[in-house]
Protein backbone atom coordinates (compact mmCIF):
# COMPACT_ATOMS: atom_id res chain seq x y z
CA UNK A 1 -39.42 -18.60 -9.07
CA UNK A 2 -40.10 -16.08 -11.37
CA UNK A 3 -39.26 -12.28 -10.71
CA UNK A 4 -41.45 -9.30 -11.51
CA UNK A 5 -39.56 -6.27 -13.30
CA UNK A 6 -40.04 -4.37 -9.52
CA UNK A 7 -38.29 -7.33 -7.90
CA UNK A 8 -35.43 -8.08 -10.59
CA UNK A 9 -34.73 -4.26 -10.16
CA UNK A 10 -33.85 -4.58 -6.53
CA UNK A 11 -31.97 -7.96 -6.89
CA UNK A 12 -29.93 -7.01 -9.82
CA UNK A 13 -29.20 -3.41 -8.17
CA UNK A 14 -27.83 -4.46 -4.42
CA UNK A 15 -25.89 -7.80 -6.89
CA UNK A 16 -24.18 -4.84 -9.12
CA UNK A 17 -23.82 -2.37 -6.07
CA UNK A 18 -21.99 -5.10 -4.20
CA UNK A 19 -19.48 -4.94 -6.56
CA UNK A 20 -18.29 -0.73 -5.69
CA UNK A 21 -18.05 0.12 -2.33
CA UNK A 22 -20.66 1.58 -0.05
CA UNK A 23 -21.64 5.18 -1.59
CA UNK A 24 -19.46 4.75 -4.58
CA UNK A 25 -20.75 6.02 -7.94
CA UNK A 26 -18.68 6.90 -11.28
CA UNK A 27 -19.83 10.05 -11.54
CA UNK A 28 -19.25 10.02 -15.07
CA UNK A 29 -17.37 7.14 -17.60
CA UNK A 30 -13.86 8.44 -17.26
CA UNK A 31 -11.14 8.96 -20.17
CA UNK A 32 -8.53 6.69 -20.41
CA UNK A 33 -5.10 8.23 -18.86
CA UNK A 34 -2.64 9.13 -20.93
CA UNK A 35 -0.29 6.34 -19.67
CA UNK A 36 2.44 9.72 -18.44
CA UNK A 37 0.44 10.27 -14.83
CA UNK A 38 1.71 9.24 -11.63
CA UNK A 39 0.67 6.56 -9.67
CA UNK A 40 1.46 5.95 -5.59
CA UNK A 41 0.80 2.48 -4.30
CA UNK A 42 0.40 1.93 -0.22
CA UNK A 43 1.65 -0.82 0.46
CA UNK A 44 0.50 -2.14 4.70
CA UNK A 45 2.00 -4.71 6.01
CA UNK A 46 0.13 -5.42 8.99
CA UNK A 47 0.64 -6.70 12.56
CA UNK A 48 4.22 -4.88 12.81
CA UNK A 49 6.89 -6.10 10.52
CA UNK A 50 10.27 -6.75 11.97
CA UNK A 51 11.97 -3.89 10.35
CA UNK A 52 15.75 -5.64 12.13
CA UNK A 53 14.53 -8.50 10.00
CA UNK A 54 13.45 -6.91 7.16
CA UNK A 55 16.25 -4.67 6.53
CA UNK A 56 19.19 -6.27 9.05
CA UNK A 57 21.82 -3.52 10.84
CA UNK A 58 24.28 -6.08 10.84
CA UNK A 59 26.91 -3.44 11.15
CA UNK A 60 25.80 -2.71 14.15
CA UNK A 61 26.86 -5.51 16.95
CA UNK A 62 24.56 -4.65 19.24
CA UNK A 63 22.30 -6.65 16.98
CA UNK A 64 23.76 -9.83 17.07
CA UNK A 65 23.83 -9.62 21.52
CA UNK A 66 20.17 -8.95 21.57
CA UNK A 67 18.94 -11.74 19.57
CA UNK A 68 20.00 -15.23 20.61
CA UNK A 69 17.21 -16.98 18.19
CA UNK A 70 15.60 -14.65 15.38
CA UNK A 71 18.43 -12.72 14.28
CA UNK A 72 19.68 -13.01 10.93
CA UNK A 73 22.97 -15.14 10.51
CA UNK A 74 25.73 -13.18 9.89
CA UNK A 75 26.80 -13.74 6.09
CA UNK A 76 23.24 -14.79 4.89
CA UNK A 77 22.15 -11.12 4.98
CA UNK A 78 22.05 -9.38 1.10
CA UNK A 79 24.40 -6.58 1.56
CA UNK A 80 23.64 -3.27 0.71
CA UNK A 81 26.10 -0.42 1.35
CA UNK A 82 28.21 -2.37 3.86
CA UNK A 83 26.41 -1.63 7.21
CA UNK A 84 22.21 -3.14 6.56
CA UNK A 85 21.44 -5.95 4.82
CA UNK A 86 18.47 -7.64 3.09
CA UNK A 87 16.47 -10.67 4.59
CA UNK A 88 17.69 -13.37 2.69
CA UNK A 89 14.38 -13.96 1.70
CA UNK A 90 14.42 -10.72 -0.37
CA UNK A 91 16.55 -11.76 -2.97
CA UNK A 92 14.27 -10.85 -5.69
CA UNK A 93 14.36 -7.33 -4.54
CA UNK A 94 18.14 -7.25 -4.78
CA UNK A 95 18.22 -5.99 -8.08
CA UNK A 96 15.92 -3.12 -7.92
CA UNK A 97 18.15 -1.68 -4.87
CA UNK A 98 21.25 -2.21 -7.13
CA UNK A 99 19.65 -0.61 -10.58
CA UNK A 100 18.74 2.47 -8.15
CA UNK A 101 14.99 1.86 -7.70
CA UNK A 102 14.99 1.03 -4.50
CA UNK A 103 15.64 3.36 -1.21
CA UNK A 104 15.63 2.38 1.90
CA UNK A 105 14.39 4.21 4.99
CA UNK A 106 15.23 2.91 8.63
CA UNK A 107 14.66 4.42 11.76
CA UNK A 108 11.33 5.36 10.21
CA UNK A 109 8.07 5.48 11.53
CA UNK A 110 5.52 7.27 13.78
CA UNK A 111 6.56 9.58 16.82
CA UNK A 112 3.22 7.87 18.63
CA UNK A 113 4.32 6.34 21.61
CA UNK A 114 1.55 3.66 21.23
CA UNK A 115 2.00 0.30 20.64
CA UNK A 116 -1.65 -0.89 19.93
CA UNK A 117 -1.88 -2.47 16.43
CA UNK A 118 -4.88 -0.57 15.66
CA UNK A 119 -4.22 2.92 16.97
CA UNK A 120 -0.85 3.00 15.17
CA UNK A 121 -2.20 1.96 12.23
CA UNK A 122 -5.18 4.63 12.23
CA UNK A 123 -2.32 6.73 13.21
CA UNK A 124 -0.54 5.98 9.68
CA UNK A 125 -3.36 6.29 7.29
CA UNK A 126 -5.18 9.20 8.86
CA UNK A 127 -1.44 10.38 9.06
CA UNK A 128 -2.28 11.98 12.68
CA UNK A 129 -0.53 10.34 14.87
CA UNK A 130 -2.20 10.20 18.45
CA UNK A 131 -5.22 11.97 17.31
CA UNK A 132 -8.47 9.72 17.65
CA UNK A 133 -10.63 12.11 16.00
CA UNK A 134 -9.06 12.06 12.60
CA UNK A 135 -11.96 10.44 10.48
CA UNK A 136 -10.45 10.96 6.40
CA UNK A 137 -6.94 9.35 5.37
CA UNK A 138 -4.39 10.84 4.11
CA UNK A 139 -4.68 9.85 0.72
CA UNK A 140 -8.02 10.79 0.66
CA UNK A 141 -7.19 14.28 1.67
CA UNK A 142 -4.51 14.41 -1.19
CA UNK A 143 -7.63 13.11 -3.65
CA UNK A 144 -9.59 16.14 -2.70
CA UNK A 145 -6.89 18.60 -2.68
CA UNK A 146 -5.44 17.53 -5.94
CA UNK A 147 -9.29 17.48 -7.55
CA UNK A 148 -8.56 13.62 -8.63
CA UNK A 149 -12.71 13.05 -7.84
CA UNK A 150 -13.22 10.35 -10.57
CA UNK A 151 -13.91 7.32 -8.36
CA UNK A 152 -11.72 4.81 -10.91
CA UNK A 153 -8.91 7.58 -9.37
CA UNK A 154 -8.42 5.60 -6.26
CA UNK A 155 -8.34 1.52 -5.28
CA UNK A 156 -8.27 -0.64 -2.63
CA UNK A 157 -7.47 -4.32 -3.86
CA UNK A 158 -9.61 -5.79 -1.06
CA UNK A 159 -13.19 -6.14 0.24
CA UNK A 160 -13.35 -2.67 1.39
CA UNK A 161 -11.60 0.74 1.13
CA UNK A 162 -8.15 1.14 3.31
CA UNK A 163 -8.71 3.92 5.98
CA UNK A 164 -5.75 5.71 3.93
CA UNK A 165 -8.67 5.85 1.27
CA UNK A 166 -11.49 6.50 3.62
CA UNK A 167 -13.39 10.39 3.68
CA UNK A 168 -15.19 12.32 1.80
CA UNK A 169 -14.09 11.73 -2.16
CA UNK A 170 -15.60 8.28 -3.32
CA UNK A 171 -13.24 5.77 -4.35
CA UNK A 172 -13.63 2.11 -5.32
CA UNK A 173 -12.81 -1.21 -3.60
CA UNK A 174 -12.18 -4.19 -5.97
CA UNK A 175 -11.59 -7.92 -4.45
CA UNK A 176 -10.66 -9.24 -7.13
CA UNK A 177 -10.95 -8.26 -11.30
CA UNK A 178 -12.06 -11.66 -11.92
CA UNK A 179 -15.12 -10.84 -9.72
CA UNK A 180 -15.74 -7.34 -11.87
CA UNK A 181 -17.43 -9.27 -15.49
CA UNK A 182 -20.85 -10.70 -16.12
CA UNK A 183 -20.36 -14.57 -16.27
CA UNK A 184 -21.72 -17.01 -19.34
CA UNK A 185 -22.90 -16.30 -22.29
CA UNK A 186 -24.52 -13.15 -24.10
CA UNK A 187 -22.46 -11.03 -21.75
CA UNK A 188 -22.93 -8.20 -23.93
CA UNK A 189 -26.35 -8.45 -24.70
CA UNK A 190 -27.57 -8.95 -20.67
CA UNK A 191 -24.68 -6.28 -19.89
CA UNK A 192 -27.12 -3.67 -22.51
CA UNK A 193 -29.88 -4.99 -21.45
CA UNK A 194 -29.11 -3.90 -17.49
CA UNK A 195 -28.23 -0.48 -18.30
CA UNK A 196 -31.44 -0.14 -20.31
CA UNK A 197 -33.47 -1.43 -17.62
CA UNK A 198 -31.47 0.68 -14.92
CA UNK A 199 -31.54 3.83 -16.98
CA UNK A 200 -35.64 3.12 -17.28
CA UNK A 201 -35.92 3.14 -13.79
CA UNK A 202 -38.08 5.81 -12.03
CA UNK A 203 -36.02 5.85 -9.04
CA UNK A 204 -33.12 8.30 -9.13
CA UNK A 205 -30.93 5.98 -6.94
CA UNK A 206 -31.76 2.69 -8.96
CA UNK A 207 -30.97 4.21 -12.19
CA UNK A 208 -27.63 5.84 -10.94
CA UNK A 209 -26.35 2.84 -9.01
CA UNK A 210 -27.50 0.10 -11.56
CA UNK A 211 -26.05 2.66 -14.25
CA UNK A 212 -22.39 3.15 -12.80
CA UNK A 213 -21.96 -0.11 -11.70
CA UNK A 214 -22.83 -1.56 -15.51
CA UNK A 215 -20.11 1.33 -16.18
CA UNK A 216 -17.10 0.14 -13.93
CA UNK A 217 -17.86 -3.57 -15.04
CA UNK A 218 -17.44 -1.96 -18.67
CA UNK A 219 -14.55 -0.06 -17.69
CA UNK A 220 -12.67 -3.07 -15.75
CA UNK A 221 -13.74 -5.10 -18.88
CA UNK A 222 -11.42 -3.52 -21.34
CA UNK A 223 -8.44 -3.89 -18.66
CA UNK A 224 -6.01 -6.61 -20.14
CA UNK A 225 -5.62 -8.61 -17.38
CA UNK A 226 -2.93 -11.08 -19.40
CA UNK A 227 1.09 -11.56 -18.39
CA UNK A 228 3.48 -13.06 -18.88
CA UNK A 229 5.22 -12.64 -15.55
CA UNK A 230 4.98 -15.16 -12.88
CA UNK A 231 3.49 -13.98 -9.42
CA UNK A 232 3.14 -15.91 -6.21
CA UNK A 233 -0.34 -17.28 -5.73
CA UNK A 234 -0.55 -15.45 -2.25
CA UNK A 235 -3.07 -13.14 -1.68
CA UNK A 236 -0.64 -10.38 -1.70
CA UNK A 237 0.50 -11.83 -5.91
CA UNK A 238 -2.95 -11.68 -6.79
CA UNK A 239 -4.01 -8.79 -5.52
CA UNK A 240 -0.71 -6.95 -7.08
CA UNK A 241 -1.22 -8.75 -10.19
CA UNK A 242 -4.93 -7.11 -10.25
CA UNK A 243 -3.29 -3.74 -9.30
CA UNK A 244 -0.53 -4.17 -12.57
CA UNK A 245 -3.09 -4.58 -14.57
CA UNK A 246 -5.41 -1.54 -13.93
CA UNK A 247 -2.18 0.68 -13.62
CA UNK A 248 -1.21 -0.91 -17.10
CA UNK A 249 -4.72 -0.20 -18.79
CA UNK A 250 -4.39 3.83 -18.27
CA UNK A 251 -7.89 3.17 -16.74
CA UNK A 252 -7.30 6.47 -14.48
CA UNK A 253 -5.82 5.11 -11.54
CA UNK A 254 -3.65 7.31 -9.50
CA UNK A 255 -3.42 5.87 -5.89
CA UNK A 256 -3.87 2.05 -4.76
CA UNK A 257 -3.42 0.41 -1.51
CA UNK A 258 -3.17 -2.94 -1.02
CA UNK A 259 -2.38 -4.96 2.25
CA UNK A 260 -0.55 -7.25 3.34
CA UNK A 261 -1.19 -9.05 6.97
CA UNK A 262 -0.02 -11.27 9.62
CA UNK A 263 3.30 -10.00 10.22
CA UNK A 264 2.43 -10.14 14.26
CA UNK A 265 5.13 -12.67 14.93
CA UNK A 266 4.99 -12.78 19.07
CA UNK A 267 6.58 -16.47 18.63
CA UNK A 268 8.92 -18.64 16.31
CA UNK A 269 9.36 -15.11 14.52
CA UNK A 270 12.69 -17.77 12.89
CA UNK A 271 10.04 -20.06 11.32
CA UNK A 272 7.22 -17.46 10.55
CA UNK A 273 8.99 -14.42 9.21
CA UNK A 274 11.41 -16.06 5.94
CA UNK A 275 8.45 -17.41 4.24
CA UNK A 276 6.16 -13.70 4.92
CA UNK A 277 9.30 -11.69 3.61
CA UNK A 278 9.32 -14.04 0.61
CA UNK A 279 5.90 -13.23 -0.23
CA UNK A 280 6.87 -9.50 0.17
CA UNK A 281 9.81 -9.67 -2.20
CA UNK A 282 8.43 -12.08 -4.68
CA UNK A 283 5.22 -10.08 -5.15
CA UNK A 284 6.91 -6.84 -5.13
CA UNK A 285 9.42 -7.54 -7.72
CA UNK A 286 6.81 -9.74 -9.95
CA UNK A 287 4.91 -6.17 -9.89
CA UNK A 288 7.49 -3.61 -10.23
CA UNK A 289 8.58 -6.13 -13.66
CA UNK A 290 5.26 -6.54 -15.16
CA UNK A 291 4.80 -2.83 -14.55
CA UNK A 292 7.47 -2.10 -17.69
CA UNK A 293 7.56 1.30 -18.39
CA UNK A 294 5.16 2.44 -16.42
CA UNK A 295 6.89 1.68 -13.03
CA UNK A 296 8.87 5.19 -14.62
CA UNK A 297 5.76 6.73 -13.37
CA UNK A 298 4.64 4.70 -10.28
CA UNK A 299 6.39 5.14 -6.64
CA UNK A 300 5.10 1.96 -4.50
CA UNK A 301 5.80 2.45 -0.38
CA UNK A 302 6.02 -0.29 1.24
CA UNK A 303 5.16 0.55 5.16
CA UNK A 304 3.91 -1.21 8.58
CA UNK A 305 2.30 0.60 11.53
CA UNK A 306 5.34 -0.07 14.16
CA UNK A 307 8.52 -1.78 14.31
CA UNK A 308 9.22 -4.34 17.51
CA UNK A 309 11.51 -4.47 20.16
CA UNK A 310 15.11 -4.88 19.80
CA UNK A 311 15.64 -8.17 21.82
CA UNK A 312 13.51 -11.27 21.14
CA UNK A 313 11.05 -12.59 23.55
CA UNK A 314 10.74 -16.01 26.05
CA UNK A 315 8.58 -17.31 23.11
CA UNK A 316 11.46 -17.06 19.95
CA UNK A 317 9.58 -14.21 18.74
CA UNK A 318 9.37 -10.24 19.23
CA UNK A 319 6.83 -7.89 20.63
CA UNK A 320 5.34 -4.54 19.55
CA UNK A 321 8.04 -1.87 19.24
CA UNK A 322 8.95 1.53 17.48
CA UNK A 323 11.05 2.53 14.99
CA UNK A 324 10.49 0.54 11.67
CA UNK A 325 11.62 0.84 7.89
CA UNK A 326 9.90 1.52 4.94
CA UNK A 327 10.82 0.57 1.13
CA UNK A 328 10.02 2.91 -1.49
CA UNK A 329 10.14 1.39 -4.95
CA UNK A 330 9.95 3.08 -8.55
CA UNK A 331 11.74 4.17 -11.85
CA UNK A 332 11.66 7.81 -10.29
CA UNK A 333 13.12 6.75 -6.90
CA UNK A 334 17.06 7.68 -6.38
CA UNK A 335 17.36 4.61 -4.62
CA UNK A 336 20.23 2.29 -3.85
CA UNK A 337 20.97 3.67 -0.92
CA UNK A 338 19.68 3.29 2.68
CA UNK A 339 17.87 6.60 3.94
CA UNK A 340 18.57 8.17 7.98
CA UNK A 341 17.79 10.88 9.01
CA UNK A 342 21.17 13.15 9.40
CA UNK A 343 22.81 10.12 7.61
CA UNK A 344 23.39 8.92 11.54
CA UNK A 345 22.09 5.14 12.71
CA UNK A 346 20.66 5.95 15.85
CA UNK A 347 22.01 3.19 17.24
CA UNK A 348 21.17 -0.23 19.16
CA UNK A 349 23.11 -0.26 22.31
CA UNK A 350 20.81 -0.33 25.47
CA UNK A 351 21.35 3.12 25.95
CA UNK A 352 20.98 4.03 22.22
CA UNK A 353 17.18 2.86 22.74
CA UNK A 354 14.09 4.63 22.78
CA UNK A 355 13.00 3.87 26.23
CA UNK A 356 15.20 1.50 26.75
CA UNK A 357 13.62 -1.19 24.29
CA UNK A 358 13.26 0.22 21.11
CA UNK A 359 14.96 1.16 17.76
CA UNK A 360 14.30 5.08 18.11
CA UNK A 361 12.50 6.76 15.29
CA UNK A 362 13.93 9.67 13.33
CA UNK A 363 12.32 10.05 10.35
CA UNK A 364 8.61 11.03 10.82
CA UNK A 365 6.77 8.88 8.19
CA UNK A 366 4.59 12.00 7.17
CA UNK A 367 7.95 13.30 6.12
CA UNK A 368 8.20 10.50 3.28
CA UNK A 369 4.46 10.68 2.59
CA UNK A 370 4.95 14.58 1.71
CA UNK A 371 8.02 14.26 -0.45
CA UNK A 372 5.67 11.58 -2.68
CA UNK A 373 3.01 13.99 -2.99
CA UNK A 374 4.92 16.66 -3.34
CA UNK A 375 7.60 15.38 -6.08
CA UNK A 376 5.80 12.56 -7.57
CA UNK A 377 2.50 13.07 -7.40
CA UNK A 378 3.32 16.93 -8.11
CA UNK A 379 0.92 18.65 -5.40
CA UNK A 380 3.32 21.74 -4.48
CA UNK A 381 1.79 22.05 -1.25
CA UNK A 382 1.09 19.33 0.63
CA UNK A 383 0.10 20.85 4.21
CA UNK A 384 -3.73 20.38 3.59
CA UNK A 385 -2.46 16.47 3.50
CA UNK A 386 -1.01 16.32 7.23
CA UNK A 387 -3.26 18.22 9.97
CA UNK A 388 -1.12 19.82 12.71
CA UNK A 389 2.24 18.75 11.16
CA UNK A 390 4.36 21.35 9.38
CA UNK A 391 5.28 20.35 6.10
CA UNK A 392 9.04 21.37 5.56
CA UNK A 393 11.38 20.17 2.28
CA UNK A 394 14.48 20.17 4.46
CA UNK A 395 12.75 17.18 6.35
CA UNK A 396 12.58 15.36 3.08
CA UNK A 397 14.16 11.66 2.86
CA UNK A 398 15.68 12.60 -0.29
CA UNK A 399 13.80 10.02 -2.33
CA UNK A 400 13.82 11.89 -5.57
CA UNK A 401 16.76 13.66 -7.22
């Protein structure tokens, strides 16, 4: 079949388009970074991660009584400061909680009493918890208050945009960097060729969508996508891999997310949930290594929508619960050390639980999201960020010195 100029126009154009997400133009060919700004990576796991698991009280007896099955054995847990543990299966984030850059924060979560997977998460990433008509995430917000409106500012390393990234500042959704180049030969020569014959167009919107998408595929074209560290060849190692590299190239990126799923574990949560925290660790220490230098300048927070319940179901798994734990990883972190609110474990003695089932939460996760903005990511006032939550320093983690 042979296509008419009219009819290679509209092919070519919804091919390149398909690459950017929906309504996503560079508005202009960015300059590189200088390599000195920060980064923040949002890291979801999703379903509900385990946060006993993940990060094990084993300090705490109450513990050990409540799980029979999934619990951690006592003396395989990584110890950290005497009272929580690692999953053994973390082992290869050991060493960035022992250098100091790595914190801990348990207990932490969402006051939302809900424990619907996709309310909570909403919840998280518009970063208004019980409030259904919150339509723009929270790192979106922070895009549009800090003026970061280049659309190479902001990735998702999936098919589409995380909600976190979702509202009214464009931003760009990338599968895959492998899937951002012209294929076969005479790349450069079809690659001028396509802007000519976009920039000819007499339709506004065919010349500035063919136009910007030839310009990302430029852009992501002089990203070095070469290592020598070895990732996992999960989806989550890839994708991070991907994310290295842009952050590497001082294309202009300044906030990522990137997600990580299946950690839903209703049943044999013993068999399931080693081999998903080894993925975690694996990937997240490949990164933070291959990141060099500039993990100085990059805060990654690791985070799932809920925790689950303290003792373990009929099925050798655990259901939807409350208070989780998040990681936060970077050169700028004070970490080794495991964050609580008021320095107090709240406890997991039936009586100690949040309605009678539940790790209680008591560090509001908009609190951790507000320190990063505010002392990484250097926005002085981060209020515009959180609608109808105060914003107060004294309710800071204490993530950065």
């Amino acid at each position: 079949m042979v296509l008419n100029r009219r009819q290679f126009l509209h092919t070519a154009t919804a091919s390149l388009a398909a690459l950017i997400a929906p309504g996503v133009l560079l508005k202009a060919r960015p300059a590189r970074a200088a390599g000195t700004d920060p980064v923040v990576v949002a890291l979801y796991l999703r379903g509900g991660c385990d946060a006993l698991s993940l990060v094990v009280p084993y300090g705490d007896p109450a513990y050990y009584a409540a799980r029979s099955t999934i619990r951690v054995t006592a003396g395989t847990q990584l110890n950290l400061d005497g009272f929580f543990g690692f999953h053994p299966s973390l082992s290869a984030l050991l060493p960035f909680y022992q250098s100091g850059r790595l914190a801990v924060l348990h207990a932490c979560g969402s006051p939302s009493h809900s424990r619907s997977h996709f309310d909570s998460q909403d919840f998280m990433e518009f970063a208004a918890p019980d409030d259904k008509t919150a339509q723009v995430g929270w790192l979106n917000r922070f895009l549009e208050v800090a003026g970061l409106t280049s659309s190479i500012s902001a990735v998702t390393i999936e098919n589409s945009a995380a909600k976190a990234l979702v509202g009214p500042v464009e931003t760009l959704a990338i599968p895959a960097l492998s899937r951002m180049s012209l294929t076969g030969t005479y790349t450069n020569e079809r690659r001028l060729a396509l802007r000519q014959i976009f920039e000819g167009s007499a339709k506004p919107f065919v010349a500035k969508t063919g136009a910007n998408a030839v310009d990302l595929i430029e852009l992501i074209g002089t990203v070095n996508t070469a290592t020598s560290v070895t990732y996992p060849g999960s989806k989550l190692g890839l994708a991070l891999k991907d994310l290295a590299a842009l952050i590497k190239g001082d294309v202009g990126v300044r906030v990522a997310a990137v997600n990580h799923a299946s950690w839903d574990h209703h049943a044999n949560q013993h068999i399931h949930f080693p081999n998903m925290a080894a993925d975690l660790g694996n990937s997240l220490a490949a990164f933070a290594t291959d990141l060099g230098s500039d993990l100085d300048r990059t805060v990654i927070l690791v985070m799932s929508e809920f925790g689950r319940r303290v003792a373990q179901n009929g099925a050798i798994g655990s259901d939807h619960g409350h208070g989780g734990v998040m990681l936060a990883l970077g050169g700028a972190v004070q970490g080794g050390q495991v964050k609580l609110a008021g320095d107090t474990w709240p406890g997991l003695a039936p009586a100690q639980l949040f309605q009678g089932i539940d790790l209680a939460t008591t560090t509001d996760f908009r609190d951790v999201f507000a320190e990063v903005l505010d002392r990484h990511m250097g926005l002085s006032d981060a209020s515009p960020v959180f609608p109808n939550f105060s914003v107060s320093t004294s309710n800071y983690p204490g993530l950065f010195a």
